[in-house]
C-alpha atoms as a PDB file:
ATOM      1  CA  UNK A   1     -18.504  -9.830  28.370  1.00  0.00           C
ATOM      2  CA  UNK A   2     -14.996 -10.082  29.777  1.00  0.00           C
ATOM      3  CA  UNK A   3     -12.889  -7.383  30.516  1.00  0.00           C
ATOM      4  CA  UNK A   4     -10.607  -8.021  27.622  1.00  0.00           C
ATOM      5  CA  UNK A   5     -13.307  -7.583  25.434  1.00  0.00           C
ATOM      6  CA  UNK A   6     -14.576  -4.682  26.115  1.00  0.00           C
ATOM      7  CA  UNK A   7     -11.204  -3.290  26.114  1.00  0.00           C
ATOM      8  CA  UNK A   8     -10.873  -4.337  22.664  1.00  0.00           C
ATOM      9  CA  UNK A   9     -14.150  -3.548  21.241  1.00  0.00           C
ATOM     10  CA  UNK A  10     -13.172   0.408  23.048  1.00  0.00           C
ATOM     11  CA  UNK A  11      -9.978   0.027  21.411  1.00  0.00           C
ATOM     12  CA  UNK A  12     -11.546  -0.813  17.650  1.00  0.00           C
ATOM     13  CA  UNK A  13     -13.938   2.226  18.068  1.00  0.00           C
ATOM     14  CA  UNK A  14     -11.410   4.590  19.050  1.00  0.00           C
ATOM     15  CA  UNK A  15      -9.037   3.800  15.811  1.00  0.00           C
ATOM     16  CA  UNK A  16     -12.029   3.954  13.779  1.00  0.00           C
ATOM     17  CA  UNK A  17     -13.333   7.432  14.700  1.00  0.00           C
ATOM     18  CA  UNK A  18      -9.910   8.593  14.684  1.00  0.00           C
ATOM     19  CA  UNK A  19      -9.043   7.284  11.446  1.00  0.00           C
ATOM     20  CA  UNK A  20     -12.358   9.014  10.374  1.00  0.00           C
ATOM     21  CA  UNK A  21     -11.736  12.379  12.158  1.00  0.00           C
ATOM     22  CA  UNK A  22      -8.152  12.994  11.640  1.00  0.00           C
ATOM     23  CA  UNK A  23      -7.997  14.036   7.938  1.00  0.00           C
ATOM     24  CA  UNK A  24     -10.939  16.594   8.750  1.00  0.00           C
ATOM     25  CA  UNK A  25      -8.549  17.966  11.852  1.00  0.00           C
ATOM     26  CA  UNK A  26      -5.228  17.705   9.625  1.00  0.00           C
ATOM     27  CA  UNK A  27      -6.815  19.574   6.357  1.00  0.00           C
ATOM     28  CA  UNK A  28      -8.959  21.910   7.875  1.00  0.00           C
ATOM     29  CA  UNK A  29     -10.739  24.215   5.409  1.00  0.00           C
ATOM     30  CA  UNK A  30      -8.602  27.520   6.152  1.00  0.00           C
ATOM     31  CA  UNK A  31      -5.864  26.154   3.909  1.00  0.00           C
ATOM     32  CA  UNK A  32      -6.067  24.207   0.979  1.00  0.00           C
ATOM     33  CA  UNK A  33      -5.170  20.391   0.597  1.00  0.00           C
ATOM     34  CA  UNK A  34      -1.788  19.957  -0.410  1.00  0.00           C
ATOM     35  CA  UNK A  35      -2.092  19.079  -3.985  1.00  0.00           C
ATOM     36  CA  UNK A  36      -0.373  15.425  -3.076  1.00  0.00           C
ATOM     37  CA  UNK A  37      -3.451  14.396  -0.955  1.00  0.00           C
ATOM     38  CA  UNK A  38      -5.657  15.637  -3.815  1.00  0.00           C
ATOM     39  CA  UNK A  39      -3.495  13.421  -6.407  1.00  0.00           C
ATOM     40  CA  UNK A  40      -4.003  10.296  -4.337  1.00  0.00           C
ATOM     41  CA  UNK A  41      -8.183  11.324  -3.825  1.00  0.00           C
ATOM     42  CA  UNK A  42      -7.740  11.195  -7.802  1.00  0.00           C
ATOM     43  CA  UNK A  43      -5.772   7.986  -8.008  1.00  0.00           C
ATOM     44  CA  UNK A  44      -6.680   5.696  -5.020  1.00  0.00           C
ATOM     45  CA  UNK A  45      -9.749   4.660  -6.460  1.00  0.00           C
ATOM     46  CA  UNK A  46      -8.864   3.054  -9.689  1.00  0.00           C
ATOM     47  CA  UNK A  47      -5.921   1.883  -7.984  1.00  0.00           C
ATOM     48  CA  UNK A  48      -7.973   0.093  -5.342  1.00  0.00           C
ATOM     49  CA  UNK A  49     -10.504  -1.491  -7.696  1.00  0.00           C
ATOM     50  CA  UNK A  50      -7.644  -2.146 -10.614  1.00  0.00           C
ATOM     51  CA  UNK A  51      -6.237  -4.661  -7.398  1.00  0.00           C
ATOM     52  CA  UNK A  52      -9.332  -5.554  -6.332  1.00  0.00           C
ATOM     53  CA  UNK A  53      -9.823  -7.147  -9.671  1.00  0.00           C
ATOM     54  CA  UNK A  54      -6.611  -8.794  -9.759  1.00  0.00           C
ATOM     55  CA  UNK A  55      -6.862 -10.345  -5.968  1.00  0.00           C
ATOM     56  CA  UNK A  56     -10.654 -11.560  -7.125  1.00  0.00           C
ATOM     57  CA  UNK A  57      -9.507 -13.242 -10.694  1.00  0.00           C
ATOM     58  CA  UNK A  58      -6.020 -14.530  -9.204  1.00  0.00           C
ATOM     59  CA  UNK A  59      -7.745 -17.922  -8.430  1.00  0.00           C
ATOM     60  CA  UNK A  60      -9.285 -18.781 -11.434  1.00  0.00           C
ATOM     61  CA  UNK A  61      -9.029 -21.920 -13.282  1.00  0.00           C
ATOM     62  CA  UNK A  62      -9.014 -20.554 -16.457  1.00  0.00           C
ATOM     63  CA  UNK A  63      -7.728 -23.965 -18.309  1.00  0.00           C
ATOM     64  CA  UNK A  64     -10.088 -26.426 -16.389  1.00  0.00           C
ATOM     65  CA  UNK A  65     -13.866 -26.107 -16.898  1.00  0.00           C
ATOM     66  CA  UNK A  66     -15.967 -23.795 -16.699  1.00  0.00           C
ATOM     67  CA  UNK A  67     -12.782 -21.497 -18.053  1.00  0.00           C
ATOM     68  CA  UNK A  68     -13.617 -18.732 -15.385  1.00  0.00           C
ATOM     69  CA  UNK A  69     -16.783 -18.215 -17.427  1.00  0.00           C
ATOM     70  CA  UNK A  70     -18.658 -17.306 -14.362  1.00  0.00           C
ATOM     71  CA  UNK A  71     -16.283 -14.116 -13.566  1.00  0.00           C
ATOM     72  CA  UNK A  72     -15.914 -12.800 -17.036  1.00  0.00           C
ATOM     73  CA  UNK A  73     -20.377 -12.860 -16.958  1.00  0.00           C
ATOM     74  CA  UNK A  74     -20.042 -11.228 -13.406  1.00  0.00           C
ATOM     75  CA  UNK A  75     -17.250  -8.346 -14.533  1.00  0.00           C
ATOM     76  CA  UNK A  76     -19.491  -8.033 -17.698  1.00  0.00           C
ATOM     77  CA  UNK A  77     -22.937  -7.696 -15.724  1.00  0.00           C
ATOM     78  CA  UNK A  78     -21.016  -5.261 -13.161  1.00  0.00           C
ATOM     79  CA  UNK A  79     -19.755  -3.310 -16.295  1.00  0.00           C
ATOM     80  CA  UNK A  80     -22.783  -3.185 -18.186  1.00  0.00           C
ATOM     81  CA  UNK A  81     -25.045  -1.904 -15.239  1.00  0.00           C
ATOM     82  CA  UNK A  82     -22.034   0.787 -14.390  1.00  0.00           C
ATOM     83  CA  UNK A  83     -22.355   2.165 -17.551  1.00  0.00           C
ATOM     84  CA  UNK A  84     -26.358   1.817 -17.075  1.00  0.00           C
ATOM     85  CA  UNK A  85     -26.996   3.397 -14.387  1.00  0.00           C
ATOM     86  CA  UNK A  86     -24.234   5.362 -13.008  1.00  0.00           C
ATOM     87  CA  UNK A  87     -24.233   4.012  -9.342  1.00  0.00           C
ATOM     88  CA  UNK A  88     -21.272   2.321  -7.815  1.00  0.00           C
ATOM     89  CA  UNK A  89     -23.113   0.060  -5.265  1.00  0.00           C
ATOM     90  CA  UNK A  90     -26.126  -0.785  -7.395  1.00  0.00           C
ATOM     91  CA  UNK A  91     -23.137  -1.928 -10.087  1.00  0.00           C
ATOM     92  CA  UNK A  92     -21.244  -3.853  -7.666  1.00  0.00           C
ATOM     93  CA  UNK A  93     -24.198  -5.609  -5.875  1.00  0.00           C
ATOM     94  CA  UNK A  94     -25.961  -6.633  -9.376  1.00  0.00           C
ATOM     95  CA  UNK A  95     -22.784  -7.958 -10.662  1.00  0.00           C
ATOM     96  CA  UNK A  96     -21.972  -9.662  -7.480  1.00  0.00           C
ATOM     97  CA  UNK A  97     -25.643 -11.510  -7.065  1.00  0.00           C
ATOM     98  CA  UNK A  98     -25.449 -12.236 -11.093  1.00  0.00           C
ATOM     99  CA  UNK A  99     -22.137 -14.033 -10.497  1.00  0.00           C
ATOM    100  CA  UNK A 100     -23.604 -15.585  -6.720  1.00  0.00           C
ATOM    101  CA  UNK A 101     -26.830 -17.126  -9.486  1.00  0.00           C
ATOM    102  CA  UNK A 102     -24.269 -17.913 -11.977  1.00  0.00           C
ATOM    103  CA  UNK A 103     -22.046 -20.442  -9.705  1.00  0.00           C
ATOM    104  CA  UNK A 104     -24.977 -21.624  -7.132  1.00  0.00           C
ATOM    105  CA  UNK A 105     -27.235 -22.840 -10.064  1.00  0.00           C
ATOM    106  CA  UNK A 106     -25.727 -22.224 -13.609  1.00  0.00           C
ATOM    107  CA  UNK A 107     -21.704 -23.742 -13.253  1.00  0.00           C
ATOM    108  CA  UNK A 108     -22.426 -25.911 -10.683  1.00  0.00           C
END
């Protein structure tokens, strides 16, 4: 490993424990969280998916065959298992391997 590398690889672990540790040093527990940090805790996450969602269908042929067929199933299967089971990652990684069947075998 060169020199540059390990510099770099350093570099990318010291941004990501910061990243991780400064919140917990800035909003310590003696005072409570501004009540703008706690709005964005609320809205972030819909946010994030709600784009998420856009970026993934922004592709999609949806006048040429198969008529994005394939991601309405996969939103569908992640949906119905979300309201299922309750469990973000099971949701997500169902969906995902339903759509992964759907396009490898199914729309080919």
């Amino acid at each position: 490993m060169s020199f540059e590398e390990a510099v770099t690889i350093a570099l990318c672990a010291l941004a990501t424990i910061l990243t991780r540790a400064v919140p917990f040093l800035v909003f310590s527990g003696r005072k409570p969280t501004p009540p703008y940090v706690r709005y964005l805790g609320d809205a972030l996450p819909a946010a994030i998916f709600a784009m998420l969602v856009v970026y993934c269908l922004k592709d999609v042929a949806w006048l040429a065959a198969p008529y994005g067929l394939p991601e309405l199933l996969g939103m569908a299967a992640t949906a119905a298992l979300h309201l299922w089971l309750r469990q973000f990652l099971l949701s997500i990684a169902g969906g995902t391997g339903f759509y992964m069947l759907l396009v490898q075998f199914v729309f080919k």
